[in-house]
N, C-alpha and C. Protein backbone atom coordinates (compact mmCIF):
# COMPACT_ATOMS: atom_id res chain seq x y z
N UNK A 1 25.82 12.71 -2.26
CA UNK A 1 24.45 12.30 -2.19
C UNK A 1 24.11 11.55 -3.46
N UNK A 2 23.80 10.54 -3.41
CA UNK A 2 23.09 9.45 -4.20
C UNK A 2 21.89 9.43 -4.42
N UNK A 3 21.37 10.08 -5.91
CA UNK A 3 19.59 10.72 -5.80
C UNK A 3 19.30 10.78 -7.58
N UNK A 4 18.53 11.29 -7.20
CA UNK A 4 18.10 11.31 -9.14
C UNK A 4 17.24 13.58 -9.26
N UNK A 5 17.03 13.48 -10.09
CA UNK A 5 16.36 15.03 -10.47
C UNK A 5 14.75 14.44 -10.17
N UNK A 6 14.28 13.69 -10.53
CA UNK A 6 12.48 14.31 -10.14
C UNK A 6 12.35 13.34 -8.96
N UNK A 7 12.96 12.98 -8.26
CA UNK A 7 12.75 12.66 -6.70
C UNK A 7 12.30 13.87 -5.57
N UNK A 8 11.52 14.05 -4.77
CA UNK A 8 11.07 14.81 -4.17
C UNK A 8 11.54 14.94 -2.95
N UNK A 9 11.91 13.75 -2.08
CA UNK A 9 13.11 13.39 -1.44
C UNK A 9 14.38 13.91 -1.79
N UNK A 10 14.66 13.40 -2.92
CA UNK A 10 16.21 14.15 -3.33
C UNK A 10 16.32 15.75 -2.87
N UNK A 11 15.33 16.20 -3.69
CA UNK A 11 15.15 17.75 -3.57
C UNK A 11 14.92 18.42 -2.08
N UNK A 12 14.42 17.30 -1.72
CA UNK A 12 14.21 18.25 -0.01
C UNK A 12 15.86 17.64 0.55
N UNK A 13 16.49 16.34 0.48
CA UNK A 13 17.30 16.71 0.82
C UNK A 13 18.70 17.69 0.18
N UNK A 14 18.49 18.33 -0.78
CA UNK A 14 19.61 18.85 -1.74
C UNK A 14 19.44 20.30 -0.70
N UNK A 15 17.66 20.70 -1.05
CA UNK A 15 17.84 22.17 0.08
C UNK A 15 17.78 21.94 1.62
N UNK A 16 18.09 21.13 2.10
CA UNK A 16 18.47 20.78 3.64
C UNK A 16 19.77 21.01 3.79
N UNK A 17 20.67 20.69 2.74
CA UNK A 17 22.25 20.63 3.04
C UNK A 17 22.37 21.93 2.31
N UNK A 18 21.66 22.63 0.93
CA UNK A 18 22.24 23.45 0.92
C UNK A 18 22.20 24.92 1.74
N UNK A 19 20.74 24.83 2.67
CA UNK A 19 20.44 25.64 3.45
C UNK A 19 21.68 25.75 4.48
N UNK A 20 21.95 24.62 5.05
CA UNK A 20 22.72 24.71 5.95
C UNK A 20 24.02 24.69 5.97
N UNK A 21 24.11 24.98 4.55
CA UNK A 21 25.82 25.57 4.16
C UNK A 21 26.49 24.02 3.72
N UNK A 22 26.23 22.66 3.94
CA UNK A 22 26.55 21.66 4.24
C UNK A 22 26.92 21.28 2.19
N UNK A 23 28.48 21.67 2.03
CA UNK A 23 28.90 20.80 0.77
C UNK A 23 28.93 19.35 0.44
N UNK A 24 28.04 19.65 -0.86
CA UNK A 24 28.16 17.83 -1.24
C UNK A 24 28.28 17.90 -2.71
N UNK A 25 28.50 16.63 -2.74
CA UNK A 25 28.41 15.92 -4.40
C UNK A 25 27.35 15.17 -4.37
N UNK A 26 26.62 15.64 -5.92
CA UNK A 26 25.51 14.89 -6.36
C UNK A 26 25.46 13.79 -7.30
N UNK A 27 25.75 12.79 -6.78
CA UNK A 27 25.41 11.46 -7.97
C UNK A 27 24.58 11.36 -8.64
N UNK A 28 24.28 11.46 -10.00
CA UNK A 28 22.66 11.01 -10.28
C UNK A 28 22.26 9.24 -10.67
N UNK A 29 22.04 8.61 -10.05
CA UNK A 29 21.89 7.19 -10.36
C UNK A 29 21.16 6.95 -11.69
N UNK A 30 20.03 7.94 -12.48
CA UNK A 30 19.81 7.54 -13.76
C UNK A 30 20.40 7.65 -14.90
N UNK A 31 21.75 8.83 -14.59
CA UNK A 31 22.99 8.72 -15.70
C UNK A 31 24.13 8.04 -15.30
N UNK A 32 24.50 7.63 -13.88
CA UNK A 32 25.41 7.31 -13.54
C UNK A 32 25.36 5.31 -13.23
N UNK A 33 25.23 4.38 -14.15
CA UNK A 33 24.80 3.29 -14.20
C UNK A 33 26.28 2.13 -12.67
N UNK A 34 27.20 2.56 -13.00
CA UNK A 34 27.93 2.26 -12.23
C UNK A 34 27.61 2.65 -10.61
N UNK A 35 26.97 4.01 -10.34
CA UNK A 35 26.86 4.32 -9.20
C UNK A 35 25.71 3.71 -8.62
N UNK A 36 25.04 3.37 -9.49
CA UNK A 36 23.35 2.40 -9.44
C UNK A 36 24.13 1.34 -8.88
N UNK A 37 24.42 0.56 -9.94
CA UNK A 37 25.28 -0.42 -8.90
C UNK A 37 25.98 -0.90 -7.96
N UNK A 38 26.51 0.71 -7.38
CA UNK A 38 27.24 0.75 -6.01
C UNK A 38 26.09 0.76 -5.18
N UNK A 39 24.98 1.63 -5.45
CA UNK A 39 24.08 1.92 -4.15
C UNK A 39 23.37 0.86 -3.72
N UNK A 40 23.21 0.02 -5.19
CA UNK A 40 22.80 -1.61 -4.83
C UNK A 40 23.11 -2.09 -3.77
N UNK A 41 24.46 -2.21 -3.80
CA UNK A 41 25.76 -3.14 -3.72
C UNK A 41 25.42 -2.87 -2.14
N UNK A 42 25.69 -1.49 -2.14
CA UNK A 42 25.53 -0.87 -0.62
C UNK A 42 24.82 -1.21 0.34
N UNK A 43 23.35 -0.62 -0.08
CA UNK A 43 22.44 -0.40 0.30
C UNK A 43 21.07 -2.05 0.29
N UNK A 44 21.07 -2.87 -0.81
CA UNK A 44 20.60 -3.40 -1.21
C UNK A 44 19.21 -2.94 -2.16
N UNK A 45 19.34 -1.99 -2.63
CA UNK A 45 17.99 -0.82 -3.07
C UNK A 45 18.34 0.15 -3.93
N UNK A 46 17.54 0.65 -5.14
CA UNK A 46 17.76 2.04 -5.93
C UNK A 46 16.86 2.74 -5.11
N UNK A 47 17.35 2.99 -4.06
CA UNK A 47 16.40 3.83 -2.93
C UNK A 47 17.25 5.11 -2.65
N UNK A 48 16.20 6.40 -3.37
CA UNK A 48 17.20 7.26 -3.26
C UNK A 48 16.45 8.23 -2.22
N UNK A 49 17.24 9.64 -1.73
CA UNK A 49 18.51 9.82 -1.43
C UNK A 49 19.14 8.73 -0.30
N UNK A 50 20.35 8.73 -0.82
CA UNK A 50 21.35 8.13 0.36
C UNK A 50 22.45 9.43 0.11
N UNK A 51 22.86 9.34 1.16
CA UNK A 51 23.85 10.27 1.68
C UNK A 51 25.20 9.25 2.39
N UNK A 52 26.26 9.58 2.05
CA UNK A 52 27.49 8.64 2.36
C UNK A 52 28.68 10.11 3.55
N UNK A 53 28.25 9.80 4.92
CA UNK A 53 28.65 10.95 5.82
C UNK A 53 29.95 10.24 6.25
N UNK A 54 30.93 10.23 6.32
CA UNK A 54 32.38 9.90 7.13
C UNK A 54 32.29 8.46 6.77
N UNK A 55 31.79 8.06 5.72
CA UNK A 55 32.12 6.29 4.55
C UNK A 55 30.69 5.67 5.39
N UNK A 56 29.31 6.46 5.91
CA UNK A 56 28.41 5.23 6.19
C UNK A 56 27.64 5.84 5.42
N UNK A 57 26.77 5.24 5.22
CA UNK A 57 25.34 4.91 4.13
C UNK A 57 24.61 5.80 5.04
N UNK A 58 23.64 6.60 4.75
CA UNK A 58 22.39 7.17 5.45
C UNK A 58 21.57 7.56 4.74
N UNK A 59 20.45 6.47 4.60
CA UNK A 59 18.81 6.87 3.75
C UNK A 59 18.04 8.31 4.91
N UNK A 60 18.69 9.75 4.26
CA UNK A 60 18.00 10.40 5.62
C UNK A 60 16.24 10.72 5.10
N UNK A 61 15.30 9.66 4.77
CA UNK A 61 14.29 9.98 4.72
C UNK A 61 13.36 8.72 5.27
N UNK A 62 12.18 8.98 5.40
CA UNK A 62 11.20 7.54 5.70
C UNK A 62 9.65 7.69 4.87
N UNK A 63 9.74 6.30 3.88
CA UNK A 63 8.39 6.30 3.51
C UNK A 63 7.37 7.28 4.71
N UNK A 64 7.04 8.32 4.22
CA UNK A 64 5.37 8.59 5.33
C UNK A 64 5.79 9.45 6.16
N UNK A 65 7.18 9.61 6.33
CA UNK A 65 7.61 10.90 7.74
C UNK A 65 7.97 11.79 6.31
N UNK A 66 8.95 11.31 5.46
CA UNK A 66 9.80 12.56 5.07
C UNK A 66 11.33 12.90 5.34
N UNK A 67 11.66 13.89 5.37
CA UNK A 67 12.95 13.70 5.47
C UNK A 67 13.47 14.52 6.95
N UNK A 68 14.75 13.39 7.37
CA UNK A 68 14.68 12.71 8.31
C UNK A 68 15.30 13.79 9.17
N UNK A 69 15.39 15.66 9.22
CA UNK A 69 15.63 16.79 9.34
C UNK A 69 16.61 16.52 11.15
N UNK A 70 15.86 15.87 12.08
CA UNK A 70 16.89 16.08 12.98
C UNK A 70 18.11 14.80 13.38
N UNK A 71 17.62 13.91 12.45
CA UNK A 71 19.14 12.99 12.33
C UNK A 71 20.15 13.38 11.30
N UNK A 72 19.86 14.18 10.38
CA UNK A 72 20.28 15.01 9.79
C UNK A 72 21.52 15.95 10.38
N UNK A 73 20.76 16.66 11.27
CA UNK A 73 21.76 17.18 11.72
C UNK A 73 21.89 16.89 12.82
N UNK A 74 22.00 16.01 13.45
CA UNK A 74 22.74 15.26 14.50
C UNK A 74 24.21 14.43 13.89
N UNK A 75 23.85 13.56 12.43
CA UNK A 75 24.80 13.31 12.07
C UNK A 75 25.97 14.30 11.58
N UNK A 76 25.27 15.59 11.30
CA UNK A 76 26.12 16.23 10.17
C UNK A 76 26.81 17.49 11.26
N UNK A 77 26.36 17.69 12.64
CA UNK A 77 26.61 18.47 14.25
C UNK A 77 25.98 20.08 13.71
N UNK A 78 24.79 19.46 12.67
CA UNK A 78 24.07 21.08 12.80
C UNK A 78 23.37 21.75 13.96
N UNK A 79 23.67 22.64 14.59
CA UNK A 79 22.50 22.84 15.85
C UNK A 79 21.01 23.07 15.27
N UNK A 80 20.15 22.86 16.62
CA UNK A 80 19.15 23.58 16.27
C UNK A 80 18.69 24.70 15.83
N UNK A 81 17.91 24.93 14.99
CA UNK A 81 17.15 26.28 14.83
C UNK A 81 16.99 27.22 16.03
């Protein structure tokens, strides 16, 4: 996951995956200047979180919804609650 510490986004998605048992690695793009530049590169944006699931890009949040909880786990084959 590609995110920073006072993102609010980040944080909802950090306890989404870690609720659901779901292991990751945390990039931080404001110490990690190279990874800034990948997500650029990527994404076209320091738009964080991105999440990188089986090598694709996924911004799982939306200006105004939030985070993006059942593509989430559709991508990741969490069932429902």
């Amino acid at each position: 996951m590609y995110g920073v510490t006072w993102c609010g986004d980040c944080r909802a998605a950090r306890r989404f995956l870690s609720n659901h048992g779901v292991e990751f690695t945390e990039i931080d793009i404001d110490k990690d200047r190279e990874a800034a530049a990948e997500l650029v590169r990527r994404v076209g944006k320091r738009a964080v979180p991105q999440l990188v699931i089986d090598g694709e890009w996924f911004q799982p949040y939306k200006p105004g919804r939030g985070l993006l909880e059942d593509e989430l786990r559709q991508r990741l084959g969490i069932p429902l609650d």
